[in-house]
Protein backbone atom coordinates (compact mmCIF):
# COMPACT_ATOMS: atom_id res chain seq x y z
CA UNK A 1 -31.36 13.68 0.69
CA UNK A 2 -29.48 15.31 -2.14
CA UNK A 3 -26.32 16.89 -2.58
CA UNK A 4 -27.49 19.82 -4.11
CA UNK A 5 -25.56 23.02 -2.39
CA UNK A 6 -24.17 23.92 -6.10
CA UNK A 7 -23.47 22.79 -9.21
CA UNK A 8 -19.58 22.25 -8.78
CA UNK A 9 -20.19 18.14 -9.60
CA UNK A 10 -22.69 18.68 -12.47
CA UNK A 11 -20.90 17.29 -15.41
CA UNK A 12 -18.78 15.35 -13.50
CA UNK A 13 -18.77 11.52 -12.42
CA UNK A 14 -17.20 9.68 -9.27
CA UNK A 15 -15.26 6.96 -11.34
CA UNK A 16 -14.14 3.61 -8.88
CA UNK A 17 -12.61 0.64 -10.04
CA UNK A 18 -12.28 -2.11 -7.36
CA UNK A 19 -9.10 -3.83 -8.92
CA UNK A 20 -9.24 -7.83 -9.10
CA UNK A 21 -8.60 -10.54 -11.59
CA UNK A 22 -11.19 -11.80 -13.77
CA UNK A 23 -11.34 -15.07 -11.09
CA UNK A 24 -11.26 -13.58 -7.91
CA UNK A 25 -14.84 -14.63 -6.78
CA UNK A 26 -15.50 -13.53 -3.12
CA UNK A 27 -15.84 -16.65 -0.73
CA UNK A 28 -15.77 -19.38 -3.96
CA UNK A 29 -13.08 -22.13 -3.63
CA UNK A 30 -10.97 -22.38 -5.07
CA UNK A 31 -11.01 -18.35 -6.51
CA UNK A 32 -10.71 -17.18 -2.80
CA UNK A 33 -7.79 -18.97 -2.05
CA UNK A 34 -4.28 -16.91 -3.10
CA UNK A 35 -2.50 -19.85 -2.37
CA UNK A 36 -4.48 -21.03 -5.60
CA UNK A 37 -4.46 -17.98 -7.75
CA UNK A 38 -1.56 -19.71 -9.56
CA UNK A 39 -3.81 -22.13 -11.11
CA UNK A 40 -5.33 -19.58 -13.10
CA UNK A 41 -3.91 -17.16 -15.92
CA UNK A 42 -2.85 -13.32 -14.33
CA UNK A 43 -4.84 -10.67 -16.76
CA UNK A 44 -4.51 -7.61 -14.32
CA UNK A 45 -1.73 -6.43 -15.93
CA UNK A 46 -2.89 -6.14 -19.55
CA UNK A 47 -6.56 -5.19 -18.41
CA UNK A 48 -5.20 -2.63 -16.14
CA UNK A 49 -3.11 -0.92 -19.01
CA UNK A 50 -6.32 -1.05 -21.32
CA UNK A 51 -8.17 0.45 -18.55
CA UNK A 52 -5.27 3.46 -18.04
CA UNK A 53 -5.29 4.06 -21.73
CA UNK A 54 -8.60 4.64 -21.74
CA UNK A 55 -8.77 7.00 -19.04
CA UNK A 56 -5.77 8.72 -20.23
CA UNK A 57 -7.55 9.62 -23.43
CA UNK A 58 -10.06 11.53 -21.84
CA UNK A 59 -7.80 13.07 -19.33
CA UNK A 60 -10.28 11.11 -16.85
CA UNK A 61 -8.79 10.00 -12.67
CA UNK A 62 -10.28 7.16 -10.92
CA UNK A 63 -10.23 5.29 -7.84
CA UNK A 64 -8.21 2.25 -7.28
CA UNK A 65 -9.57 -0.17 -4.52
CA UNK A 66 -6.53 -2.75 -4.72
CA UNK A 67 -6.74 -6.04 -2.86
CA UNK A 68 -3.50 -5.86 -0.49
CA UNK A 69 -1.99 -9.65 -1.41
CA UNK A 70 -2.70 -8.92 -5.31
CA UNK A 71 -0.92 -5.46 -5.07
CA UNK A 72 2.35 -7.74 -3.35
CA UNK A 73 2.09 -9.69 -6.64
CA UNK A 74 1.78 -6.58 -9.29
CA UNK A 75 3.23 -3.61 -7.34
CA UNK A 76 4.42 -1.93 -10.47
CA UNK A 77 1.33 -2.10 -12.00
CA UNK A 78 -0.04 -0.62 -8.68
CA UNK A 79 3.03 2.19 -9.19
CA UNK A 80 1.52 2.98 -12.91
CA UNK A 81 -1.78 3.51 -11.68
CA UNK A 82 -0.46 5.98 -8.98
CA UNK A 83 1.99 7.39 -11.59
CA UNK A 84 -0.98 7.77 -14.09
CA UNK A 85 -2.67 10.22 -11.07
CA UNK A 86 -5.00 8.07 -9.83
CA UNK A 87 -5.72 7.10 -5.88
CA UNK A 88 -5.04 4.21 -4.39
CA UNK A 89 -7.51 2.91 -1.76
CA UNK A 90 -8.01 -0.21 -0.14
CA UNK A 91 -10.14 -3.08 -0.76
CA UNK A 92 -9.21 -5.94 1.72
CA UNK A 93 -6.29 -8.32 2.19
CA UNK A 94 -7.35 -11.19 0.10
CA UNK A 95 -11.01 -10.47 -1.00
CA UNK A 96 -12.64 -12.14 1.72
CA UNK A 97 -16.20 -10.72 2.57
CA UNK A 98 -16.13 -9.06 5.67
CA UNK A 99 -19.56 -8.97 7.36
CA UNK A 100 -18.88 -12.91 7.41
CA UNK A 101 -15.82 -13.35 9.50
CA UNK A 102 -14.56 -13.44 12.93
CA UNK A 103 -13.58 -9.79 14.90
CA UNK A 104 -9.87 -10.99 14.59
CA UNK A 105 -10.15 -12.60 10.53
CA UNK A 106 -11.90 -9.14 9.60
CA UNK A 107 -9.57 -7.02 11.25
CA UNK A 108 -6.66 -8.84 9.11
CA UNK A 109 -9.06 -8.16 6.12
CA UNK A 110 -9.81 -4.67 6.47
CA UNK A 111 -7.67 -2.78 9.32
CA UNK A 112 -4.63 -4.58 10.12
CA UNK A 113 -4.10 -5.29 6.17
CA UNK A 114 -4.39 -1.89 5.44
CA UNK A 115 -1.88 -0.54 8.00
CA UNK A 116 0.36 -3.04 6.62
CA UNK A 117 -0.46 -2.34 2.99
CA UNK A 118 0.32 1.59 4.03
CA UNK A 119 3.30 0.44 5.70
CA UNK A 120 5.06 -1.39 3.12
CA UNK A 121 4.05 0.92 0.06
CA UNK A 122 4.35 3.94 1.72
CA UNK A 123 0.94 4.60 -0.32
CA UNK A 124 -1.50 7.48 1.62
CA UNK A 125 -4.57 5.65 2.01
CA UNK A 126 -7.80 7.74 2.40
CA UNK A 127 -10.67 5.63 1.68
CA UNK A 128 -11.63 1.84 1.00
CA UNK A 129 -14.04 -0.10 -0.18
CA UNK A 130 -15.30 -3.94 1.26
CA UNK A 131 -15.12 -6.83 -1.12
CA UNK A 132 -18.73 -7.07 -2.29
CA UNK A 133 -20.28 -4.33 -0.34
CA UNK A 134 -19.89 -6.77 2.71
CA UNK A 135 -19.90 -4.40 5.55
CA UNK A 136 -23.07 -2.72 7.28
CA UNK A 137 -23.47 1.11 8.93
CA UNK A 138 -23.16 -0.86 12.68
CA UNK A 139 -19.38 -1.97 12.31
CA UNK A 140 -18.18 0.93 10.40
CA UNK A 141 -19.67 2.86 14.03
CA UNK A 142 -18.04 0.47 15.89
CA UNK A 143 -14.33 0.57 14.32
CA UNK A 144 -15.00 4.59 13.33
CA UNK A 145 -12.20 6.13 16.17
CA UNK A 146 -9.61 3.32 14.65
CA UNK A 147 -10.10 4.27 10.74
CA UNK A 148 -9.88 8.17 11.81
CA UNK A 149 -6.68 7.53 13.31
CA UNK A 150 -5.27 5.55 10.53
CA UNK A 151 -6.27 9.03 8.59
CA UNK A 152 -9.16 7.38 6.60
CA UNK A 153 -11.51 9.79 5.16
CA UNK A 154 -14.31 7.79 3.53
CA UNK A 155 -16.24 4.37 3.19
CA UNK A 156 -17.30 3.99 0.04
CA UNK A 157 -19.34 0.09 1.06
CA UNK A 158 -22.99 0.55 2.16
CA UNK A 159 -25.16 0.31 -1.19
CA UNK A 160 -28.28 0.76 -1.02
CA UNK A 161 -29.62 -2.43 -2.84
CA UNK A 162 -31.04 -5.03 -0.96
CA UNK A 163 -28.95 -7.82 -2.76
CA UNK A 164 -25.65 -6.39 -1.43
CA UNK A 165 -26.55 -4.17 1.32
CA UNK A 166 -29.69 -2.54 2.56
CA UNK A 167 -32.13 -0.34 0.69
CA UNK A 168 -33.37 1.81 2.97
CA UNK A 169 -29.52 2.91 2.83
CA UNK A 170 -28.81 6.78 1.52
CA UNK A 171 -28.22 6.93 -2.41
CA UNK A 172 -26.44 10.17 -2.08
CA UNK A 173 -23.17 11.04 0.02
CA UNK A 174 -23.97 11.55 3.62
CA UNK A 175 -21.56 11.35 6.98
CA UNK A 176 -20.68 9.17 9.69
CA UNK A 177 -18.76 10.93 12.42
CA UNK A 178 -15.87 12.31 10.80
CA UNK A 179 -16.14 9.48 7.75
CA UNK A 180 -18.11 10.60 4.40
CA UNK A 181 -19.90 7.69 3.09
CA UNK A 182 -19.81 7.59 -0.96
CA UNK A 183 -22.57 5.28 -1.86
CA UNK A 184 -22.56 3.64 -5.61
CA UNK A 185 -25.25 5.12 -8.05
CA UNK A 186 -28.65 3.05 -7.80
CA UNK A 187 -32.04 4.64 -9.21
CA UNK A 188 -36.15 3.08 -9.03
CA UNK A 189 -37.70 2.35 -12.07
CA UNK A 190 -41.34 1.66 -11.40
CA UNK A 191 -40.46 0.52 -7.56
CA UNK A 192 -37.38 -1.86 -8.65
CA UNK A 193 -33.93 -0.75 -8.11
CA UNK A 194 -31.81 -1.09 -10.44
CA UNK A 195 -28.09 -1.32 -10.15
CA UNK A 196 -27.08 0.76 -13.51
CA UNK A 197 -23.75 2.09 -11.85
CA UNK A 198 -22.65 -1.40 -10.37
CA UNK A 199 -20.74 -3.89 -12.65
CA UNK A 200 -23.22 -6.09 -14.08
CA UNK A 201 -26.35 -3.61 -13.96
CA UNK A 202 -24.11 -1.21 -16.03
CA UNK A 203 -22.57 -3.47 -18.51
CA UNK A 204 -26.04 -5.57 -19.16
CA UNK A 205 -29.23 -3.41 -18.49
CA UNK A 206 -30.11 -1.65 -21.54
CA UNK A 207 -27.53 0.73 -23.05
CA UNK A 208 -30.32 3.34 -23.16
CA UNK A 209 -31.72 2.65 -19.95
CA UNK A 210 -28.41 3.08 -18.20
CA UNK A 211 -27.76 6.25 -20.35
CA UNK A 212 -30.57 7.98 -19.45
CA UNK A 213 -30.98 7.19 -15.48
CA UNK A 214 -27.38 7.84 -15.29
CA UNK A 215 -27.73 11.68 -16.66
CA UNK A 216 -31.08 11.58 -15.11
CA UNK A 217 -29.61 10.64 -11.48
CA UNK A 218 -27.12 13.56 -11.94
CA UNK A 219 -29.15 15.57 -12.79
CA UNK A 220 -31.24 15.80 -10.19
CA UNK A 221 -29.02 15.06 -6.94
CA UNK A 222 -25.35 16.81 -8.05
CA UNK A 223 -23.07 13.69 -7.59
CA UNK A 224 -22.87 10.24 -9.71
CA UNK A 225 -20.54 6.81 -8.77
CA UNK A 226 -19.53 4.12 -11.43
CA UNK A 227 -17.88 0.99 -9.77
CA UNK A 228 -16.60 -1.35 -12.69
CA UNK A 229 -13.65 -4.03 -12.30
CA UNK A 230 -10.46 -4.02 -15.08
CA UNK A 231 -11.77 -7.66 -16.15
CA UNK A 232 -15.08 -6.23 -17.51
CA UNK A 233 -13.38 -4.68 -20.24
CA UNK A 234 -11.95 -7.98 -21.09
CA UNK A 235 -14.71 -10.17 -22.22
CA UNK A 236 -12.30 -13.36 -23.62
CA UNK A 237 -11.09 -13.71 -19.95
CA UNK A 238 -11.61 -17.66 -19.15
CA UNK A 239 -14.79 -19.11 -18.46
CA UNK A 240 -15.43 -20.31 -14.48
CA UNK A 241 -17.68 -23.21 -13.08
CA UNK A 242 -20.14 -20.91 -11.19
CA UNK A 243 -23.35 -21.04 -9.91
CA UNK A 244 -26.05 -19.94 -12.73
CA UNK A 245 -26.48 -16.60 -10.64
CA UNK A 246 -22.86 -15.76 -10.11
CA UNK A 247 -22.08 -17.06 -13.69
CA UNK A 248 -24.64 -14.58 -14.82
CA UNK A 249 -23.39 -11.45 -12.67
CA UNK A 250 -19.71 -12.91 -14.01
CA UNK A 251 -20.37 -12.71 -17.51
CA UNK A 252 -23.52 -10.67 -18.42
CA UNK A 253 -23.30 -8.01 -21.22
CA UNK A 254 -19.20 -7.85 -21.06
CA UNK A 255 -18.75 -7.21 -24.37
CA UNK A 256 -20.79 -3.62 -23.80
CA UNK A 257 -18.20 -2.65 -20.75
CA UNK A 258 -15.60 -0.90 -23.19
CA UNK A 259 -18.42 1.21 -25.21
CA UNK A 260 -20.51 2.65 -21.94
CA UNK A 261 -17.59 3.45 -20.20
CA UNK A 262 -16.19 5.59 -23.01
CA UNK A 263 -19.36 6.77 -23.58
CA UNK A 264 -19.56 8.17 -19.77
CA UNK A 265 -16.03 9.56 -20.18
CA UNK A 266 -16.99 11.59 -23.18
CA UNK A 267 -20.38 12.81 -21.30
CA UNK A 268 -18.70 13.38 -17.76
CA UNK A 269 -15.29 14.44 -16.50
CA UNK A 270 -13.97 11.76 -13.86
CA UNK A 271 -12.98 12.09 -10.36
CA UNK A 272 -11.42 10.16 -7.80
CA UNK A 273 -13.27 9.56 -4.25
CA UNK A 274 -10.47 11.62 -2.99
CA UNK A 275 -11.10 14.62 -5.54
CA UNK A 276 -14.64 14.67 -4.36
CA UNK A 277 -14.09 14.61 -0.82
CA UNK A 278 -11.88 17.69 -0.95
CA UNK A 279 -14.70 19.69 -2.40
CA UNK A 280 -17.22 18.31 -0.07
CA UNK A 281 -15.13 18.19 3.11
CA UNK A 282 -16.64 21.21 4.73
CA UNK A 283 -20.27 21.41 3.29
CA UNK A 284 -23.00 21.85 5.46
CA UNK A 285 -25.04 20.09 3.28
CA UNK A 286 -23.95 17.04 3.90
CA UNK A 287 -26.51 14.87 6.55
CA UNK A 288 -25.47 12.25 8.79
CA UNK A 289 -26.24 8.74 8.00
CA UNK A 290 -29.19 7.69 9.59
CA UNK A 291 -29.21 3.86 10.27
């Protein structure tokens, strides 16, 4: 289904940045570890103010998905980012996948993390975002009447790519109960979907490939999500000992990051999850999710 009811997001882009470090692997020791963070050099802060720069040029707002125990570590530079206009949303306690814990260890993660995180900052929290995409349409149902009451608007975690989530999973925002789910942008090229809004896919796959199916997606179903990290714009961050799959995801096509997102910034005006869901909040158009 498309969100086609009018043209108000034509020209316009969904812009998310899940905020980590350039070594905060999910579920990797020692990367997952914040009692081992220390071993490795801090560039959120300098990547973060190259990233608000950026967006500042084009008069561009974004979507913050902080991790709660980084955000304890850098809360100023989680101030300049709200200062700078830009939401702040949630994206776990430590970066821990969710789908992979316990009922109590993911409520720390996701629920009981955030109502601390809200607590302490006195930040208004209206969406979030699981580390790697790890949660599934059956425990958002499940925890739905908590994350209303907390005030929570929107997920934005169910992709649909089978790597990361599911594919038979909407590409386009739809609802669940009184949530709005704000999937990332993923298009089929010949049967194979391909991850062009997503981090790697949009930093390596071919600058005119991405180009095109980006405008192309648009286009054609009124709404468009870019999910980067503030390390991709930093391609002399350290090098890890990964796996050759995660090394490649890691490091692919970094050096491009910079270019395509200033590209898209030129092209399309930037909105924050929040901005979007205020103009959708009472469309009819909107179907409910239907896994």
């Amino acid at each position: 289904m498309s969100v086609r009811s009018d043209n108000q997001h034509n020209g316009k882009v969904v812009l998310t940045i899940d905020w980590e470090d350039w070594f905060h692997i999910c579920d990797v020791e020692p990367f997952a570890d914040p009692d081992k963070w220390d071993q490795f050099e801090s560039r959120i802060e300098r990547n973060t103010q190259r990233l608000l720069e950026l967006l500042k040029r084009y008069d561009a707002r974004a979507t913050f998905f902080v991790i709660g125990e980084l955000a304890r570590r850098f809360p100023h530079v989680v101030k300049q980012v709200a200062e700078a206009g830009h939401e702040i949303a949630w994206h776990g306690e430590t970066h821990h996948t969710w789908k992979t814990l316990d009922e109590p260890n993911m409520r720390r993660e996701w629920i009981v993390g955030l109502t601390s995180f809200m607590q302490e900052t006195g930040y208004r929290v209206h969406g979030f975002r699981a580390p790697m995409w790890s949660l599934t349409a059956d425990l958002l149902r499940s925890h739905h009447d908590e994350l209303v009451d907390l005030g929570l608007r929107y997920d934005s975690s169910l992709v649909p790519l089978a790597v990361v989530g599911n594919p038979a999973y909407p590409r386009t925002p739809t609802r669940i109960g009184s949530l709005m789910e704000l999937p990332p942008t993923i298009v089929s090229f010949f049967g194979i979907a391909a991850p062009i809004s997503m981090s790697w896919g949009f930093r390596w796959l071919p600058g005119w490939y991405v180009r095109w199916q980006l405008q192309r997606f648009a286009r054609h179903n009124n709404y468009l999500m870019v999910a980067i990290h503030p390390w991709e714009l930093d391609p002399d961050h350290g090098k890890l000992d990964l796996s050759r799959g995660v090394r490649f995801t890691h490091y692919a096509g970094l050096k491009n990051t910079y270019g395509r997102l200033e590209w898209l910034l030129q092209k399309k005006q930037a909105i924050s999850c929040v901005d979007y869901v205020n103009t959708m909040e009472k469309s009819h158009d909107l179907l409910e999710f239907g896994l």
